[in-house]
Protein backbone atom coordinates (compact mmCIF):
# COMPACT_ATOMS: atom_id res chain seq x y z
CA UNK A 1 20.83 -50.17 -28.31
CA UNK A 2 23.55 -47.22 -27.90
CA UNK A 3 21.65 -46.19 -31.52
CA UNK A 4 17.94 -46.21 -30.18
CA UNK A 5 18.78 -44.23 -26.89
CA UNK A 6 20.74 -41.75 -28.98
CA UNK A 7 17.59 -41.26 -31.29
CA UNK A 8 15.63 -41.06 -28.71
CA UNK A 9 17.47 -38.78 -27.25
CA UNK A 10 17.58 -36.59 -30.02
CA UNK A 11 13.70 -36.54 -30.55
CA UNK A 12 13.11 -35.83 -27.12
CA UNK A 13 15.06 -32.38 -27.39
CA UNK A 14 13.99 -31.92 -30.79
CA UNK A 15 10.71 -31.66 -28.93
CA UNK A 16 11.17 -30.00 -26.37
CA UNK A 17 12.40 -27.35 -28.46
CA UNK A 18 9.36 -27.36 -30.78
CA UNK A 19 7.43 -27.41 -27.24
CA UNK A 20 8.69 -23.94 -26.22
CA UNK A 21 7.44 -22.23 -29.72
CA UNK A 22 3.68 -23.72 -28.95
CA UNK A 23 1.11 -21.39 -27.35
CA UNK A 24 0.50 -22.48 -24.01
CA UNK A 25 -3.19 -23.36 -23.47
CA UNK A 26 -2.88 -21.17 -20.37
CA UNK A 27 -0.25 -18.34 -20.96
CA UNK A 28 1.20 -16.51 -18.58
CA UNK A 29 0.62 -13.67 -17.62
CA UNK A 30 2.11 -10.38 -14.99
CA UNK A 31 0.37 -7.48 -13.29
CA UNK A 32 2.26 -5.04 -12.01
CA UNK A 33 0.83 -2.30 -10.21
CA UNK A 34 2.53 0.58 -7.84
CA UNK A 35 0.13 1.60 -5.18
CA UNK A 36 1.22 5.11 -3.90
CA UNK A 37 4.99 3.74 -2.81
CA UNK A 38 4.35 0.01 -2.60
CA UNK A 39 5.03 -2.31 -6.04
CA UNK A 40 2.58 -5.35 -6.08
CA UNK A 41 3.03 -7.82 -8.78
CA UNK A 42 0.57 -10.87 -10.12
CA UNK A 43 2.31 -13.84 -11.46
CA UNK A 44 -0.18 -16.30 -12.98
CA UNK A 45 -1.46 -18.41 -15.81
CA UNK A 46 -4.48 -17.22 -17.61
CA UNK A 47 -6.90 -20.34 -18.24
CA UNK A 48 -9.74 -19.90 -20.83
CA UNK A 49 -13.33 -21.11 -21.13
CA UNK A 50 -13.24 -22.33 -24.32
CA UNK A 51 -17.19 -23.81 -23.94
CA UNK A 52 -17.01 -25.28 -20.67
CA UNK A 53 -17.90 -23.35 -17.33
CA UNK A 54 -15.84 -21.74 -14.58
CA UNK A 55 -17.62 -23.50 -11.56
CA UNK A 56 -18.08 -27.47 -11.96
CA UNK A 57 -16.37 -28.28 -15.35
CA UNK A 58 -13.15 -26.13 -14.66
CA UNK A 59 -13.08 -25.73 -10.95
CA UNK A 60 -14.47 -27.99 -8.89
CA UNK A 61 -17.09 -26.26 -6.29
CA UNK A 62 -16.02 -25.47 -2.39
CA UNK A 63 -12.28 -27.30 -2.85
CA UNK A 64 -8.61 -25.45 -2.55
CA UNK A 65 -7.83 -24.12 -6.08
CA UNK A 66 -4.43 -22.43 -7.31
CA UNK A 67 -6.49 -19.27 -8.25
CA UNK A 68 -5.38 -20.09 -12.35
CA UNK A 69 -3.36 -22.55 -14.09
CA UNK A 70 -0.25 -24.63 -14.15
CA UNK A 71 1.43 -23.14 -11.31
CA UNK A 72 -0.27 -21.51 -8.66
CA UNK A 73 -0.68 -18.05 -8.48
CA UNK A 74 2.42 -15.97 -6.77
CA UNK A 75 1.37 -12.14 -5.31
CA UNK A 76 4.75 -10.20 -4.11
CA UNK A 77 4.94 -6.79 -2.96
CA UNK A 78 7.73 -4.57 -1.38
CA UNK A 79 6.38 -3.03 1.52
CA UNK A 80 3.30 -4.45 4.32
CA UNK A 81 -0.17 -4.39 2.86
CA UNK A 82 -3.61 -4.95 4.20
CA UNK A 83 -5.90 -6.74 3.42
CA UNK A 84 -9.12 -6.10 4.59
CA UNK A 85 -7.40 -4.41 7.19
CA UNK A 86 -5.41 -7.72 7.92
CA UNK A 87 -1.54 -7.07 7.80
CA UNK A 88 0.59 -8.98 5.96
CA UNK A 89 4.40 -8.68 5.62
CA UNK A 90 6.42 -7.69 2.22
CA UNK A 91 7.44 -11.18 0.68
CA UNK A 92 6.01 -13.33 -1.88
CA UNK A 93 3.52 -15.40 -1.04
CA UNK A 94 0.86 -17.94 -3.38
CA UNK A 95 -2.98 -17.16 -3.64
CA UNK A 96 -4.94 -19.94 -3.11
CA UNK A 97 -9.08 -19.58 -3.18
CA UNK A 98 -11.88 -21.61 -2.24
CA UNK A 99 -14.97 -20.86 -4.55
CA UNK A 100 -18.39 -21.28 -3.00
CA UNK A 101 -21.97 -20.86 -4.73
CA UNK A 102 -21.63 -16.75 -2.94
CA UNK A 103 -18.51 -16.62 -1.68
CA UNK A 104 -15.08 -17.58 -1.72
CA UNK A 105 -12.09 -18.26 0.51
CA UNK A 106 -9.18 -16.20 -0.14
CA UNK A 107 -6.04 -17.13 0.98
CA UNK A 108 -2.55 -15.86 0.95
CA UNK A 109 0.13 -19.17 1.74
CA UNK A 110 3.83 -18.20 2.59
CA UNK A 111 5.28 -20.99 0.17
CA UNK A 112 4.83 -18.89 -3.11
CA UNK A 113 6.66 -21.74 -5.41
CA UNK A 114 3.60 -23.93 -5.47
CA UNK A 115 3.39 -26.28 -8.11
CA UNK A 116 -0.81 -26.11 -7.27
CA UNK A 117 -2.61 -27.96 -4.46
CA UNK A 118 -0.84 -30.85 -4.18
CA UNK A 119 1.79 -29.76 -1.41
CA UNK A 120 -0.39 -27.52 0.09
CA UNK A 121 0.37 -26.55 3.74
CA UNK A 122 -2.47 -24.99 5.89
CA UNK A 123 -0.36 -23.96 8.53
CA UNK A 124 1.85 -21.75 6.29
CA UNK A 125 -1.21 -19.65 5.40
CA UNK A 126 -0.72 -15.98 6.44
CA UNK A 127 -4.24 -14.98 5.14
CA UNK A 128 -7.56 -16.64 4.90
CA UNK A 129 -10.80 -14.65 4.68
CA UNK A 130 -14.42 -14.61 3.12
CA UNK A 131 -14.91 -12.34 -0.29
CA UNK A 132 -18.49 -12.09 -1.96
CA UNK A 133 -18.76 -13.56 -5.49
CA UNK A 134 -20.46 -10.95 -7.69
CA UNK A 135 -21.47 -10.33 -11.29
CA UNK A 136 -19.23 -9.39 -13.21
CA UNK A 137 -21.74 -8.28 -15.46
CA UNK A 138 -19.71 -9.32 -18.98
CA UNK A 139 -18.91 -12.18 -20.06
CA UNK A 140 -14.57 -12.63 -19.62
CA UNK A 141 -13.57 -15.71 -21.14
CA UNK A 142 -9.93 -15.64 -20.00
CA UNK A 143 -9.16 -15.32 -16.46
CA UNK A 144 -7.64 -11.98 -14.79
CA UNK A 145 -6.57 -10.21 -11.85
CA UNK A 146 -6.73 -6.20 -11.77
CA UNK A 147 -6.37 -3.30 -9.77
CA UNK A 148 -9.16 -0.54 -9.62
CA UNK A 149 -9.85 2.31 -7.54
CA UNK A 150 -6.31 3.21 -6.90
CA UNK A 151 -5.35 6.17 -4.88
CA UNK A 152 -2.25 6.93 -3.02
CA UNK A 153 -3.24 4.45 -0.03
CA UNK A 154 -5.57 2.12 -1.62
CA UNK A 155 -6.89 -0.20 -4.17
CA UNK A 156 -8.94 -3.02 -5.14
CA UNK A 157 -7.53 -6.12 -6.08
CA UNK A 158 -10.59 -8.02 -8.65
CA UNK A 159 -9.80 -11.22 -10.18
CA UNK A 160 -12.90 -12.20 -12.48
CA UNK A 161 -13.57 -15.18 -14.63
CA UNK A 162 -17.09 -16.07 -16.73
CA UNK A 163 -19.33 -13.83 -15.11
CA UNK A 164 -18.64 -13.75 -11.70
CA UNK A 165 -15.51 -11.55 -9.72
CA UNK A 166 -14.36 -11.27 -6.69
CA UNK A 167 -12.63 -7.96 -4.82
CA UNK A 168 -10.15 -7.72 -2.38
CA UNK A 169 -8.96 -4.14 -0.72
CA UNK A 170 -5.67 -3.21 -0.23
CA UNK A 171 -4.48 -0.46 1.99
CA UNK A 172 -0.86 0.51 2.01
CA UNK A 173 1.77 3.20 4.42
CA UNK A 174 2.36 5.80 1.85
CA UNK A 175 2.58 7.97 4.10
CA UNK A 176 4.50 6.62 6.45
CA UNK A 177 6.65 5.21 3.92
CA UNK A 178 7.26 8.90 2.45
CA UNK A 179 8.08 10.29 5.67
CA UNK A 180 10.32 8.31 6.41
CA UNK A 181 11.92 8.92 2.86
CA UNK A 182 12.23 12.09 3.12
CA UNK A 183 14.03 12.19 6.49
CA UNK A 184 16.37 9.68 5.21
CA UNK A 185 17.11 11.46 2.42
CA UNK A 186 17.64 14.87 4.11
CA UNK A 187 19.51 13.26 6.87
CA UNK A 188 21.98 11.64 4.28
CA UNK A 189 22.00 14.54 1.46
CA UNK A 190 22.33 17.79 2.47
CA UNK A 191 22.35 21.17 0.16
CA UNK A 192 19.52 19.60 -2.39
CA UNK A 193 17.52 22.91 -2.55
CA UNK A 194 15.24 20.68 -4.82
CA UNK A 195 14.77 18.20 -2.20
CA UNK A 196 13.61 20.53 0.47
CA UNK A 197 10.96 21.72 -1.74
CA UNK A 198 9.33 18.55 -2.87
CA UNK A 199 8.81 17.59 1.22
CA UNK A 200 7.82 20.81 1.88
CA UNK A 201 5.40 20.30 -0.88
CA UNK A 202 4.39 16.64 0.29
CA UNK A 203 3.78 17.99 3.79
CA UNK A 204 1.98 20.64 2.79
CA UNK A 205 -0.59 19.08 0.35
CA UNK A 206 -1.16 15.84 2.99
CA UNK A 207 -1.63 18.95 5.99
CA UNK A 208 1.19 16.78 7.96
CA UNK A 209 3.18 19.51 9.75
CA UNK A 210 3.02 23.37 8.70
CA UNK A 211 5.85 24.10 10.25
CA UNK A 212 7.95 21.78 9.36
CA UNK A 213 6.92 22.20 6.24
CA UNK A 214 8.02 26.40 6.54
CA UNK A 215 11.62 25.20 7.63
CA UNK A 216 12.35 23.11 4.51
CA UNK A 217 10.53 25.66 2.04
CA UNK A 218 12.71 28.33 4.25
CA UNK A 219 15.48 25.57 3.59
CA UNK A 220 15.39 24.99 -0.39
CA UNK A 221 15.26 29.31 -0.77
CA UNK A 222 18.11 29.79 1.33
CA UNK A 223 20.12 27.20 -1.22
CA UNK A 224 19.06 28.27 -4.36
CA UNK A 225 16.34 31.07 -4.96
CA UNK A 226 13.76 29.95 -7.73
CA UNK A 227 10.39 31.02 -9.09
CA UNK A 228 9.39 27.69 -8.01
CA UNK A 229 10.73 27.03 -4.43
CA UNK A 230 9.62 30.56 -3.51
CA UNK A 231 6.33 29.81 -4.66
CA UNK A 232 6.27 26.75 -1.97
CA UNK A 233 7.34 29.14 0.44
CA UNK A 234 4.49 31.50 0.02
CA UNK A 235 1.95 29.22 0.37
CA UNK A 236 4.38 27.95 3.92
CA UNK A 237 3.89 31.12 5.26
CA UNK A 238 -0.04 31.49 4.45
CA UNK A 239 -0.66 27.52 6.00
CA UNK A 240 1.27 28.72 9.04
CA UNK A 241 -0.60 31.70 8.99
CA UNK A 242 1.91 34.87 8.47
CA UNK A 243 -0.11 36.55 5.31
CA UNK A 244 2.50 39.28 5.27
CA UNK A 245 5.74 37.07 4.03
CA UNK A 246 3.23 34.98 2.11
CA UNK A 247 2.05 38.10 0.10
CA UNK A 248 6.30 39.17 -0.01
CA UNK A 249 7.14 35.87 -0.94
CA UNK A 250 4.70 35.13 -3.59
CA UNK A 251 5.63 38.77 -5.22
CA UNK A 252 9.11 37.68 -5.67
CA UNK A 253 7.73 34.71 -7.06
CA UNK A 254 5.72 36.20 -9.49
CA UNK A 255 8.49 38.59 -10.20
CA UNK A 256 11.15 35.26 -11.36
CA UNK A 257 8.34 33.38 -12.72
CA UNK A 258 7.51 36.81 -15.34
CA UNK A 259 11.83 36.68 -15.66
CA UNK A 260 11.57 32.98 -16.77
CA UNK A 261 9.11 33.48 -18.74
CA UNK A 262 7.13 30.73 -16.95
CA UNK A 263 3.20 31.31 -17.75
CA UNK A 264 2.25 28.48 -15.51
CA UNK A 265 3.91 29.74 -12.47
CA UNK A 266 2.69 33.49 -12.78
CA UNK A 267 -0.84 31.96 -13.24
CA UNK A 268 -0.35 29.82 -9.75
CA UNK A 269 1.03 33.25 -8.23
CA UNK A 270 -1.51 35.11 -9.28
CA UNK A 271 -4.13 32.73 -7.83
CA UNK A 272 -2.44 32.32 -4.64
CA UNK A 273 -1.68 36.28 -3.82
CA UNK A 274 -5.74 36.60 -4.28
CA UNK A 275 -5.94 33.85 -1.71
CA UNK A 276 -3.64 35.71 0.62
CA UNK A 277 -6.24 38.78 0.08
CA UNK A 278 -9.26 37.11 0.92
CA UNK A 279 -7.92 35.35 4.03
């Protein structure tokens, strides 16, 4: 008997090891995308077609599905999101759908370690809302979820399958997340002449606060004089509307830029001191 269970014993982690070298039927399978500051990631398992269809052999019609295979799908991010303009916290949460004939249910659950349906609790949703089901318009035979569209605020979350897809948009704080950066970081590091000029930079190109944005740019010179900081400067001075430094500042930049030997920077002077002339 002590024999038998030994064997046994052995064959069962013989294969259990053989187990782990098989392709999965559905493998797994990670998205990660960074949406202006906030890091979303897809964990799922990628089920196939393989001859059957999506909606009635796979996936049975207008019931709770894991949204892929095995376990159900896990979404985590770092920072709040929305969702179709519906907040929802940073965390990790699982994506369960319901897919209808034109539409499905989309729903975000805050137990993200799901094995699938089968301890499914409604009242830990966080999300639930109505997508369209569209045409994919190509045949996909494994199962996917992507991001399109991105910018520095949004995106479109698509997960398609067969011919049909569904899209979900995201919004995100950039902004308010990079504010908040950079006055953390000035408030704890002081003297990075580098620093100052990428916020005075940020401000500048998201038309935040001009004068703020002067300060720093006055800031970063004051530390360290460069071709490139006093270029940020100049154009401070022209968005706060004092063309006289701007044209003074963007000469000295032009003059450091020609010293460095910096093409790129004389050509950006030289653009914005004919700005300055035709304001």
């Amino acid at each position: 008997m002590k024999k038998l269970l030994l064997s046994a014993l052995f064959v069962g982690s013989v294969f259990a090891a053989q187990a782990q070298l098989v392709p999965a039927k559905s493998p797994l399978a990670k998205v990660h995308q960074t949406v202006g500051l906030t890091n979303i990631e897809i964990e799922y398992s990628r089920p196939s077609l393989r001859g059957r269809s999506f909606m009635g052999e796979i996936v049975e019609p207008n019931a709770l599905w894991r949204t892929g295979a095995n376990m159900a799908t896990k979404i985590t991010f770092d920072q709040e999101i929305y969702f179709a303009g519906n907040a929802v916290s940073a965390g990790e949460y699982a994506i369960f759908t319901i897919p209808g004939e034109k539409e499905f249910v989309f729903i975000l659950n805050s137990d993200a370690n799901q094995g699938g349906t089968g301890n499914y609790d409604k009242t830990k949703n966080v999300l639930e809302m109505k997508v369209k089901r569209e045409s994919s318009g190509v045949m996909i035979e494994s199962m996917r979820f992507t991001f399109e569209e991105l910018t520095n605020e949004t995106a479109m979350l698509v997960w398609a399958w067969e011919k049909s897809k569904f899209t979900v948009p995201i919004k995100v704080n950039t902004q308010k997340i990079a504010i908040m950066n950079i006055e953390e970081e000035i408030a704890d590091i002081q003297g990075r002449y580098s620093f100052y000029n990428q916020a005075a930079n940020y401000y500048l190109d998201a038309n935040i606060d001009k004068a703020q944005a002067l300060a720093w740019a006055q800031e970063s010179v004051a530390l360290a004089e460069k071709f490139w900081n006093t270029h940020t400067l100049a154009k401070a001075y022209l968005a706060n509307g004092d063309k006289k430094n701007a044209r003074k500042v963007a000469q000295q930049s032009m003059k450091l830029s020609k010293e460095a030997d910096y093409q790129a920077y004389v050509n950006l002077n030289s653009a914005l001191l004919k700005e300055i002339e035709n304001k």
